[in-house]
Protein backbone atom coordinates (compact mmCIF):
# COMPACT_ATOMS: atom_id res chain seq x y z
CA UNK A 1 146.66 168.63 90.94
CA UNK A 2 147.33 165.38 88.80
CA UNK A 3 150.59 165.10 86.64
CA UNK A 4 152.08 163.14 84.76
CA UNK A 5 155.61 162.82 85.45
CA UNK A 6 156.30 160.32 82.78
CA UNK A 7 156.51 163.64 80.21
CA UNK A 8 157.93 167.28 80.10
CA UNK A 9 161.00 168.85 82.02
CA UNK A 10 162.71 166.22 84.29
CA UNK A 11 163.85 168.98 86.57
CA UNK A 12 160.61 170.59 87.18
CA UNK A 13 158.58 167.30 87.65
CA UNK A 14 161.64 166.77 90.29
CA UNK A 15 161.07 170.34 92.10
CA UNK A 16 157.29 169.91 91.10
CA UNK A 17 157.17 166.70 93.52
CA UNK A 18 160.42 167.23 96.00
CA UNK A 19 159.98 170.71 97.27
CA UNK A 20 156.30 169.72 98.99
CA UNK A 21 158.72 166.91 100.10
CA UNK A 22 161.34 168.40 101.19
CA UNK A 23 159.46 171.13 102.89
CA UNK A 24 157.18 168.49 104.50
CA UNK A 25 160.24 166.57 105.88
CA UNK A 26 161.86 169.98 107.31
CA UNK A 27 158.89 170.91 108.92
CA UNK A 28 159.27 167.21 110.72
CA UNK A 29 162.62 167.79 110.91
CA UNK A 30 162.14 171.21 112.49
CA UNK A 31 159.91 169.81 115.24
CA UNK A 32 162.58 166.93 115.75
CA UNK A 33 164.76 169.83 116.38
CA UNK A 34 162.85 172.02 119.10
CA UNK A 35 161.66 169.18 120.78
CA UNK A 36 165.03 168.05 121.47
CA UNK A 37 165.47 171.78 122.82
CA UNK A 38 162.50 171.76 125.36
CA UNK A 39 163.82 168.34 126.53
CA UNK A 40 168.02 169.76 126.83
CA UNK A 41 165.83 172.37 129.26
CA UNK A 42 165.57 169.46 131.47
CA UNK A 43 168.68 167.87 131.38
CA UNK A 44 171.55 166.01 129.78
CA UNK A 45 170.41 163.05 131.00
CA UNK A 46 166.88 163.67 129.99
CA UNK A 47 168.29 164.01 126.02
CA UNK A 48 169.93 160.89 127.04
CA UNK A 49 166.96 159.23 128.00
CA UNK A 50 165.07 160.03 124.65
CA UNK A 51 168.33 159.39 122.65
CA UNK A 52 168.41 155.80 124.16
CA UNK A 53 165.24 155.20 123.26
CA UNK A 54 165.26 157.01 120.10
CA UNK A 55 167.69 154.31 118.92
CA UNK A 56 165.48 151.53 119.89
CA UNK A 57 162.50 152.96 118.05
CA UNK A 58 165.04 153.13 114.89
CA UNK A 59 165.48 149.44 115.06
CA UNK A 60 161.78 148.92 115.43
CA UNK A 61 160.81 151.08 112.52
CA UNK A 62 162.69 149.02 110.17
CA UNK A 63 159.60 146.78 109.81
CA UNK A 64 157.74 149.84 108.81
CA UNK A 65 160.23 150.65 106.37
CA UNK A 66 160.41 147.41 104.74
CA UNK A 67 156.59 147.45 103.64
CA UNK A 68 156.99 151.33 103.08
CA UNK A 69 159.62 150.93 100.83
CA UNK A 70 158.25 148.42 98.71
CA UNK A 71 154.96 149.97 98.41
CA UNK A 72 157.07 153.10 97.02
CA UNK A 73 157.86 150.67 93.78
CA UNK A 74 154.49 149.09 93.91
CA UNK A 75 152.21 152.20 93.44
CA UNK A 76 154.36 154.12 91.88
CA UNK A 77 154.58 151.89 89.04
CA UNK A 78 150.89 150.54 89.20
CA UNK A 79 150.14 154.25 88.91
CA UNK A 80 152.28 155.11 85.51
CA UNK A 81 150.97 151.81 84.13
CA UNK A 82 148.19 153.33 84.58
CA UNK A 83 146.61 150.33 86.39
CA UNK A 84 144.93 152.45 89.03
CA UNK A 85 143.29 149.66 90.75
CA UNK A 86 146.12 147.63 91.37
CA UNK A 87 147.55 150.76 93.18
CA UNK A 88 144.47 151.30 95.22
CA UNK A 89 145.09 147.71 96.63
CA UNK A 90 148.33 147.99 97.58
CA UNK A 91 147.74 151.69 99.21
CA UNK A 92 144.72 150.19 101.64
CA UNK A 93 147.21 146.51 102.01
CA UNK A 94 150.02 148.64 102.77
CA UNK A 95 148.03 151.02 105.49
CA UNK A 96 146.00 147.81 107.19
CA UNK A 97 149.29 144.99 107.15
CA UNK A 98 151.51 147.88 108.97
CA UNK A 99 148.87 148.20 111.83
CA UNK A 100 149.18 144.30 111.97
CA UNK A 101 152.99 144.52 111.85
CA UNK A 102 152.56 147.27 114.64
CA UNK A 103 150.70 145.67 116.92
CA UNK A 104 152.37 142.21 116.75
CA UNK A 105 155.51 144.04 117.16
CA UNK A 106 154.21 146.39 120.51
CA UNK A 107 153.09 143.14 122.42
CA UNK A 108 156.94 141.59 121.45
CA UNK A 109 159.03 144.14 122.59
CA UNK A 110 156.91 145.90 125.51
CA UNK A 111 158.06 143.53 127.98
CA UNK A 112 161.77 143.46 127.13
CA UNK A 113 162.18 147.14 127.17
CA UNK A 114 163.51 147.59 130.30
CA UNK A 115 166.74 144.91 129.76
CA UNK A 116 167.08 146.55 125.95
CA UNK A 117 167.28 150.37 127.62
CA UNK A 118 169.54 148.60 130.54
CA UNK A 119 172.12 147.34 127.94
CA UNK A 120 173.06 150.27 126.11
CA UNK A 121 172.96 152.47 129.73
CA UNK A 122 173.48 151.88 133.19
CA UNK A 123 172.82 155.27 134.56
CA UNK A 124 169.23 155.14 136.42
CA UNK A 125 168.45 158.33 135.55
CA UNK A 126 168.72 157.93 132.14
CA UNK A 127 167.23 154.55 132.26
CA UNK A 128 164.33 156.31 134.08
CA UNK A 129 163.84 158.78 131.37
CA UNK A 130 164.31 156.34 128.63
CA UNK A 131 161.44 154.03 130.32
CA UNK A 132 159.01 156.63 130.63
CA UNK A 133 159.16 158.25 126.96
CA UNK A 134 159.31 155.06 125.42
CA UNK A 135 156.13 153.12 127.21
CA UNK A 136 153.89 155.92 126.07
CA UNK A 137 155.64 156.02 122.33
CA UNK A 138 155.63 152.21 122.20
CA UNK A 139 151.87 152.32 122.82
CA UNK A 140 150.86 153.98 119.70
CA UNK A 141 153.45 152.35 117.76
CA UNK A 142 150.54 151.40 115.23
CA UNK A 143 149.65 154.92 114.71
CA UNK A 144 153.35 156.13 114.01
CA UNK A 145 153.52 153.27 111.36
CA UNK A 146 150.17 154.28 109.70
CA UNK A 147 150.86 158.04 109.72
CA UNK A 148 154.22 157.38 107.46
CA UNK A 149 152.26 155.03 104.85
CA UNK A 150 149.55 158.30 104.37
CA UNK A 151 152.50 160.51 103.16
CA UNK A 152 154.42 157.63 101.11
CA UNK A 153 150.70 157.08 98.83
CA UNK A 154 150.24 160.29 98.33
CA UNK A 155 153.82 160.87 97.15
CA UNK A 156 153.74 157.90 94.91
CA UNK A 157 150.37 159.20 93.21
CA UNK A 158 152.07 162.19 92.36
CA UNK A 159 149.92 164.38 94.90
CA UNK A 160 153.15 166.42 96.81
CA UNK A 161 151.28 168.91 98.07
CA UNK A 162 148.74 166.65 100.22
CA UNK A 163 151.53 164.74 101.74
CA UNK A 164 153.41 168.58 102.25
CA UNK A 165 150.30 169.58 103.97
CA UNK A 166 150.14 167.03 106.36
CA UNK A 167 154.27 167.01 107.22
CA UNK A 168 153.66 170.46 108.29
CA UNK A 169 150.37 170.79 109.77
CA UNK A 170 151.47 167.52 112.34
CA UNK A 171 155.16 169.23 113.17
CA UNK A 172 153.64 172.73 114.07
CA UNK A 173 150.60 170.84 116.52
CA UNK A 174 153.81 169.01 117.46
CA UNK A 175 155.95 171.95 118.33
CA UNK A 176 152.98 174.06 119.88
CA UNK A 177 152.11 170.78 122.13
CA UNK A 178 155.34 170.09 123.35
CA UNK A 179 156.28 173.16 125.89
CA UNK A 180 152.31 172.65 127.16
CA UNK A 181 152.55 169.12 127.94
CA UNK A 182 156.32 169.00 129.36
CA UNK A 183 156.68 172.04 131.94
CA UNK A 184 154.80 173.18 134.43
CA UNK A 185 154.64 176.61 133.49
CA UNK A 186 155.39 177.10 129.74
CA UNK A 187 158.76 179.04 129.21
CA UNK A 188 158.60 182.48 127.74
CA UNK A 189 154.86 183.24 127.88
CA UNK A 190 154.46 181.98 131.95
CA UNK A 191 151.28 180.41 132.12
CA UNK A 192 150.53 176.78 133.54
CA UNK A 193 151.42 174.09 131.29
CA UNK A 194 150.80 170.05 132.40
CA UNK A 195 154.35 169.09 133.71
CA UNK A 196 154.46 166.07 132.32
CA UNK A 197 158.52 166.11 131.65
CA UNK A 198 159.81 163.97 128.61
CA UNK A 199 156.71 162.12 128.91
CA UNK A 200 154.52 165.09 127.54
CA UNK A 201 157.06 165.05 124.95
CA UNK A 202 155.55 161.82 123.66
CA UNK A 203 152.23 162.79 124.36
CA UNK A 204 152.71 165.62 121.87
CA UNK A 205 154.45 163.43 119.21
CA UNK A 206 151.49 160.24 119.39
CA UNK A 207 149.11 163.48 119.43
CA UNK A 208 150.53 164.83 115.70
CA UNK A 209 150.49 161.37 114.60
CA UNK A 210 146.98 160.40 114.78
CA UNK A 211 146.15 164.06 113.18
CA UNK A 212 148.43 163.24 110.21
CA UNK A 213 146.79 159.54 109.81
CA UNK A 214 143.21 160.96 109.92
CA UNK A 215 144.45 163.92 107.51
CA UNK A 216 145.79 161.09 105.40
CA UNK A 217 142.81 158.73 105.36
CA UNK A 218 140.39 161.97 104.79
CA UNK A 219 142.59 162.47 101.56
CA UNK A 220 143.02 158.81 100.20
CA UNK A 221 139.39 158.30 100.95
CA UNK A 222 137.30 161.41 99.75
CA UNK A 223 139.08 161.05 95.77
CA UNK A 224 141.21 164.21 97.02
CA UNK A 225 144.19 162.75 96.67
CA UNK A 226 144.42 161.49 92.53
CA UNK A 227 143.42 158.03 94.13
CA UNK A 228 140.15 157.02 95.76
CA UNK A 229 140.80 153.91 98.57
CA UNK A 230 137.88 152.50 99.65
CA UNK A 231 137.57 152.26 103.48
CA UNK A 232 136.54 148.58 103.64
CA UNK A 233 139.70 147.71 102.24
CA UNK A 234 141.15 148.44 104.91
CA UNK A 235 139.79 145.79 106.45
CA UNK A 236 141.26 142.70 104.90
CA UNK A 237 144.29 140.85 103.89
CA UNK A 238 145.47 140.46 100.52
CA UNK A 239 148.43 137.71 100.73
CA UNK A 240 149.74 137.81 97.13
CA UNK A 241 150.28 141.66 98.13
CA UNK A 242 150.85 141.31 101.88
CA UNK A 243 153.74 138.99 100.60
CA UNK A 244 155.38 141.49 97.99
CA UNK A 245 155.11 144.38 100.90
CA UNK A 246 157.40 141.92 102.41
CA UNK A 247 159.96 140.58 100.23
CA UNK A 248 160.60 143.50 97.86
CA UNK A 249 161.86 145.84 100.44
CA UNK A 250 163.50 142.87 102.68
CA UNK A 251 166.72 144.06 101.64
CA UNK A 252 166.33 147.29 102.83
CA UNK A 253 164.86 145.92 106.12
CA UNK A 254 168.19 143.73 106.33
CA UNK A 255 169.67 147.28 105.61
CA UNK A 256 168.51 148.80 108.68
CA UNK A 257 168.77 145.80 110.90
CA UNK A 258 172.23 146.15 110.29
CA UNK A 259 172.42 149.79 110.80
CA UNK A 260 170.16 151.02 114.13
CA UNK A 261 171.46 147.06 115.46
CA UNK A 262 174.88 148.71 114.84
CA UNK A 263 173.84 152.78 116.45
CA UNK A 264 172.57 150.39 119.57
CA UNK A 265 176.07 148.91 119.96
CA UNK A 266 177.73 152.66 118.93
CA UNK A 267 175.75 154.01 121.59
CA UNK A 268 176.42 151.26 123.89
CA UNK A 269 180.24 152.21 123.32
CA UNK A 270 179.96 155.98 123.25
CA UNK A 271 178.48 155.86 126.54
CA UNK A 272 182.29 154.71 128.03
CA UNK A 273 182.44 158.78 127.07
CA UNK A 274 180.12 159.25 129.76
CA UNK A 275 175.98 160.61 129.48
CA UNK A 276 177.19 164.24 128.00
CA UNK A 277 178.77 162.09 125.21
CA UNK A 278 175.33 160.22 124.91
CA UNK A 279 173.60 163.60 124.98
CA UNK A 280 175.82 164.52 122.38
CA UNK A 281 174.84 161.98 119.80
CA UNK A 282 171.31 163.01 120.51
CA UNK A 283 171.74 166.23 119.50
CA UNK A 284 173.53 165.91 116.70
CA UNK A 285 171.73 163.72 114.58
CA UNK A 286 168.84 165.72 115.86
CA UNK A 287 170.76 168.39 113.63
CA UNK A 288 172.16 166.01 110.93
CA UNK A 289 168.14 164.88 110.21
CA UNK A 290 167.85 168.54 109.02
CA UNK A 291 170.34 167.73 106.14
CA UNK A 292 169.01 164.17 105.58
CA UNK A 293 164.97 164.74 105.47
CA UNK A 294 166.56 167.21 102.30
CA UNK A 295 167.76 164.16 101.06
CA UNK A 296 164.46 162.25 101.88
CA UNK A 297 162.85 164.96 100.01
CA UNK A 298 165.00 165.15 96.89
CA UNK A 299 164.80 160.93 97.28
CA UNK A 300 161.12 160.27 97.59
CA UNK A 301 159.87 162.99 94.44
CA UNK A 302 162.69 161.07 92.48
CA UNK A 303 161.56 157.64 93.66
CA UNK A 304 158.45 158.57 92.40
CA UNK A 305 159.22 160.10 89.41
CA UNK A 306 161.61 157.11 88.22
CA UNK A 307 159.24 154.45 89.50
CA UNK A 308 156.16 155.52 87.24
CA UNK A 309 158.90 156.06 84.30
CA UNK A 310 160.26 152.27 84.77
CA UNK A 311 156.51 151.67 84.70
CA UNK A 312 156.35 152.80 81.28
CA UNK A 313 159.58 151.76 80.24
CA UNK A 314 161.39 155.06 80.09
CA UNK A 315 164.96 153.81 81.50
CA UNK A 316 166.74 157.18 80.74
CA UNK A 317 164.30 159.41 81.91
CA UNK A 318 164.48 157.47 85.10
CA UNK A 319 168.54 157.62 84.98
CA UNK A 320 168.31 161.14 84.66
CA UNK A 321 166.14 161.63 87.05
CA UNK A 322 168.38 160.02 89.74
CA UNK A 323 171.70 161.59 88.31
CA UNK A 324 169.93 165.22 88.77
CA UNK A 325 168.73 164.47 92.09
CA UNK A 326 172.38 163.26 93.42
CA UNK A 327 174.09 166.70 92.26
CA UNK A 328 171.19 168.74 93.87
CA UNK A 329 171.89 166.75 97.05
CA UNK A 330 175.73 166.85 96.99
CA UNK A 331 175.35 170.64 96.52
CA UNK A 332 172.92 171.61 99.55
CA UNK A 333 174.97 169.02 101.95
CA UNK A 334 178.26 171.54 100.81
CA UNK A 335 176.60 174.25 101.70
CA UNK A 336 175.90 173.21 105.10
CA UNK A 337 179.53 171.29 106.15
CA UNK A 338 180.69 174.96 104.95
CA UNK A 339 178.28 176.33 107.61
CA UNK A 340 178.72 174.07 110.63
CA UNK A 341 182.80 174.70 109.96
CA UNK A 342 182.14 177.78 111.08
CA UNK A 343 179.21 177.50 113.43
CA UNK A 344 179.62 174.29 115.54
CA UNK A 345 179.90 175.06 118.89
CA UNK A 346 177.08 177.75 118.73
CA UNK A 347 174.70 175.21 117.31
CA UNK A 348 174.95 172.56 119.59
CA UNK A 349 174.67 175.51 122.17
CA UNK A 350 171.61 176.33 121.13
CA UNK A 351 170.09 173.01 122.92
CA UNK A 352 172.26 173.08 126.33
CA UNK A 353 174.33 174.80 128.24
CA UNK A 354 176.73 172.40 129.07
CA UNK A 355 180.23 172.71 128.10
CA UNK A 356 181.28 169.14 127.84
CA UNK A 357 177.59 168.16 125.25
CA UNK A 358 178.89 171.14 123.31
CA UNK A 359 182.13 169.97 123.44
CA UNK A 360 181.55 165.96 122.51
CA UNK A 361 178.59 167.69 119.82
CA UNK A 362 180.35 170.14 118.09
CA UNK A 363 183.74 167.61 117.09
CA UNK A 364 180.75 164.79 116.02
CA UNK A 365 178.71 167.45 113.96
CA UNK A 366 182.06 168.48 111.78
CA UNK A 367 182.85 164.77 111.43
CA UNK A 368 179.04 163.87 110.51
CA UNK A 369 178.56 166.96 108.18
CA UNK A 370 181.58 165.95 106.10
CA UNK A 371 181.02 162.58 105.34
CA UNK A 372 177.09 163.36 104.32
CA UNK A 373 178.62 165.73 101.37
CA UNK A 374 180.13 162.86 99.65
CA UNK A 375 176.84 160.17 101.26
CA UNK A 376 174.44 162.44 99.76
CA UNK A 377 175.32 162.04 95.85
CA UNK A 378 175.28 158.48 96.21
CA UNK A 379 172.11 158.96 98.15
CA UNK A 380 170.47 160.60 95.02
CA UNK A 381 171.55 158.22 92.92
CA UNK A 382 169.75 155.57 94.96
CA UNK A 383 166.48 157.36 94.50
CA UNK A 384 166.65 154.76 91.21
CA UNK A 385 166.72 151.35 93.70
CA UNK A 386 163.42 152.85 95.75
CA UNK A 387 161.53 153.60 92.14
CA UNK A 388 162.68 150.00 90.95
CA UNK A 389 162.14 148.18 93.86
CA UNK A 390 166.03 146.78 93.90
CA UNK A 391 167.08 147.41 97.10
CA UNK A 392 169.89 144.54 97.27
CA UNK A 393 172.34 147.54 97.77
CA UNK A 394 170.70 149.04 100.57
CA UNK A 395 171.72 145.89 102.80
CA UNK A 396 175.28 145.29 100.90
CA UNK A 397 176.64 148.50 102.00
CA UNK A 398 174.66 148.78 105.51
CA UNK A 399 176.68 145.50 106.32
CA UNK A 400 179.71 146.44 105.21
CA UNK A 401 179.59 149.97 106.30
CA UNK A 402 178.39 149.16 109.80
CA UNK A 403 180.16 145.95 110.51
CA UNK A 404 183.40 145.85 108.86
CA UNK A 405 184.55 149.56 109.58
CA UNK A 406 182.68 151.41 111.70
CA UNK A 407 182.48 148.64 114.69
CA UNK A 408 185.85 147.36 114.83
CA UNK A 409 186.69 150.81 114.47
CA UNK A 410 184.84 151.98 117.48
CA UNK A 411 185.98 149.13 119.69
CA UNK A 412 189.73 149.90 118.30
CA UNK A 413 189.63 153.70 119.25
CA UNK A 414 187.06 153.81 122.68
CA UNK A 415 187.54 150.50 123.99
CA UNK A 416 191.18 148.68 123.23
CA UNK A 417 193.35 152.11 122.53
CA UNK A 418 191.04 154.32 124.49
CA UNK A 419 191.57 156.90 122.68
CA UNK A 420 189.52 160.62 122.41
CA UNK A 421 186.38 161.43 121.45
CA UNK A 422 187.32 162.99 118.09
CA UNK A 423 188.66 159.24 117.24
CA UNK A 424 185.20 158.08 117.90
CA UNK A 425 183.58 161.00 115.65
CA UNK A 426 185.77 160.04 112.79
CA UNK A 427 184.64 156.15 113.07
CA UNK A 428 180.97 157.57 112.31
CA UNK A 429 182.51 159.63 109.49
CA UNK A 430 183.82 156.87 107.74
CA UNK A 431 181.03 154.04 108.38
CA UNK A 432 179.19 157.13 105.85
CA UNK A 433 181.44 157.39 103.48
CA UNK A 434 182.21 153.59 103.01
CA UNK A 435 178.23 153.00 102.79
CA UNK A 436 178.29 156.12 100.17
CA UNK A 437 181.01 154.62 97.99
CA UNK A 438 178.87 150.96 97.56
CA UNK A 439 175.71 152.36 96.68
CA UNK A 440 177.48 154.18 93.58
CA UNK A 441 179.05 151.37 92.72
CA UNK A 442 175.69 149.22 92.77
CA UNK A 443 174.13 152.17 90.80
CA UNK A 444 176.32 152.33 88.23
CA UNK A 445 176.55 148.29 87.49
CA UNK A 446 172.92 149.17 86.43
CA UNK A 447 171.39 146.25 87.46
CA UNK A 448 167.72 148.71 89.04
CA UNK A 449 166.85 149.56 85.26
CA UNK A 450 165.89 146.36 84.54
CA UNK A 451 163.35 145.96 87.45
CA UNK A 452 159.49 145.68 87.43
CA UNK A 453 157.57 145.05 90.26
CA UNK A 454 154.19 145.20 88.70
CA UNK A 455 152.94 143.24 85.45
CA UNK A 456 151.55 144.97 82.18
């Protein structure tokens, strides 16, 4: 269904495009979820294992997100200039330069994986778990990055729904795969699964993502999709576009340099907690990516929305736009610090049964849950640097954030005063809020309305 979000009610072009979202992203969210309770049926140091190299993949996908987020701004306004060539160029550069990036990036880190998974933990069982999920993740790293550029077109077309369909359709093959591949005999129903451990786990995952790339590339290439790619496209290099998928989201890249090269350190420190405080972590921002792929929701219909309006010079739609989607955000993310208050300890029970995990997750969940209220406004607001293409204040307050409070606060509270786990919680809290605070302030100087990545 085409349309056109330059005209009519700002709030229901923002539902019209952020509920497939947000419903897409829950679904993913939902699976991220379960799957980390099949693997706490294992063991702590199984949820370990995959946390450790959870963190690593984080700091990988940051090249993925760099050429992601700039082909947000790039189609988004090539498609409300109505220039709908220009946007089928950058969809098919954007889908064949991130299987490049991918595979360059496989071969670089493949054979370093072992020292990267041996500095942040020095338990062998974790290490052993780590090693074995990541290998078989690692070798479809190229699919993982092409499945996220199928939903991030079709989102930037205005075509929700398609993206929603394949979000959801991936996460429930992913949930219904996981409890056949890891156990031996599947819990609850009793018959034989493969017993492949945390391993299946990956299995499952690389399995959903080359069913949500061919979903994508059956969409984008059929004319189902309010685009039509063509499939030879995909198949060369266009540099004056290869370069722009570079530079314009560079400071967002920079952004998350700073923060998953920061998580690997905070891990790195947590683990003086011990692997329960490790396994805690894991589960937690298992739980906090429930209130965050919202926020991805709410921010990639808005990023849309704004980007085809600066396309057609409509600055205060676009403000609006982003002002609208910052008090949705702020209110959901209220909602649910009012609800793990209450809750904690039997949520993190949910995925183990250990006492100390709950313990360590349910003081980092209240800590988390708290900040993300206040992170979540200025979150929505940012939804204007994605549709602009000015992500400058992505990487200002990632740097800041990361490296001039949270990690000499860490090494302050775990490592010189030694102090308890709830010291370390707060440190997170804080690194949030701090990163929150900049991005308003970057919003609000205004400088993302004058922004165009695409000529007229």
């Amino acid at each position: 269904m085409k349309r056109d979000l330059t005209k009519g009610n700002i709030f229901s072009n923002l539902m019209f495009m952020s509920i497939p979202a947000i419903l897409g992203h829950l679904a993913k969210s939902f699976y991220d979820i379960v799957d980390m309770f099949w693997i706490g049926r294992i063991s702590p140091s199984a949820v370990a294992g995959v946390t450790v190299f959870s963190s690593i993949l984080f700091f990988i996908w940051v090249l993925s997100s760099v050429i992601g987020t700039s082909s947000v701004s790039m189609i988004s306004q090539s498609f409300g200039a109505k220039n709908e060539k220009r946007a089928k160029e950058v969809i098919e550069q954007a889908i064949s330069f991130k299987v490049l990036v991918a595979i360059f990036t496989m071969a670089v880190v493949w054979p370093f994986l072992p020292r990267i998974i041996e500095f942040i933990s020095d338990d062998p069982t974790v290490i052993s778990n780590a090693l074995s999920y990541g290998y078989v993740r690692l070798a479809f790293l190229p699919i993982l990055f092409a499945a996220a550029t199928m939903n991030t077109a079709l989102m930037c077309v205005g075509n929700s729904q398609k993206a929603m369909t394949i979000m959801i359709s991936t996460a429930l093959l992913n949930i219904v795969l996981d409890p056949i591949m890891m156990f031996e005999t599947i819990p609850f129903i009793g018959i034989s699964g493969l017993g492949l451990g945390v391993v299946g786990a990956a299995w499952a995952t690389n399995i959903a993502n080359l069913v949500a790339v061919s979903l994508g590339l059956f969409f984008l290439i059929s004319g189902r999709a309010n685009i039509k790619i063509r499939f030879r496209g995909l198949f060369r290099l266009i540099p004056e576009i290869d370069k722009k998928l570079l530079t314009i989201g560079a400071p967002l890249g920079l952004e998350m340099l700073s923060r998953e090269g920061a998580n690997l350190i905070a891990i790195k420190i947590m683990a003086l907690y011990g692997t329960s405080a490790i396994a805690s972590v894991g589960v937690t921002f298992r739980l906090i990516g429930l209130s965050f792929m919202i926020m991805m929701g709410l921010g990639d219909g808005a990023g849309a929305i704004i980007g085809q309006n600066l396309g057609k010079r409509q600055i205060k739609r676009a403000e609006d736009t982003a002002k609208l989607t910052a008090k949705i955000s702020a209110s959901i993310n209220a909602i649910v610090f009012i609800f793990v208050l209450f809750f904690a300890k039997n949520i993190i029970g949910v995925f183990t049964d250990s006492a100390e995990v709950i313990y360590y997750g349910s003081i980092l969940i209240k800590a988390m849950t708290f900040s993300m209220m206040f992170f979540s406004y200025s979150f929505g607001l940012s939804s204007a640097f994605f549709g602009s293409g000015y992500n400058k204040p992505f990487m200002v307050a990632s740097v800041i954030s990361r490296w001039a409070v949270q990690m000499p606060a860490l090494f302050m509270v775990a490592v010189v005063f030694e102090l308890p786990f709830v010291a370390a919680a707060i440190a997170f809290a804080v690194a949030e809020l701090s990163e929150g605070i900049i991005m308003t302030a970057f919003y609000y100087k205004g400088k993302w309305k004058e922004m165009q990545v695409v000529a007229h």
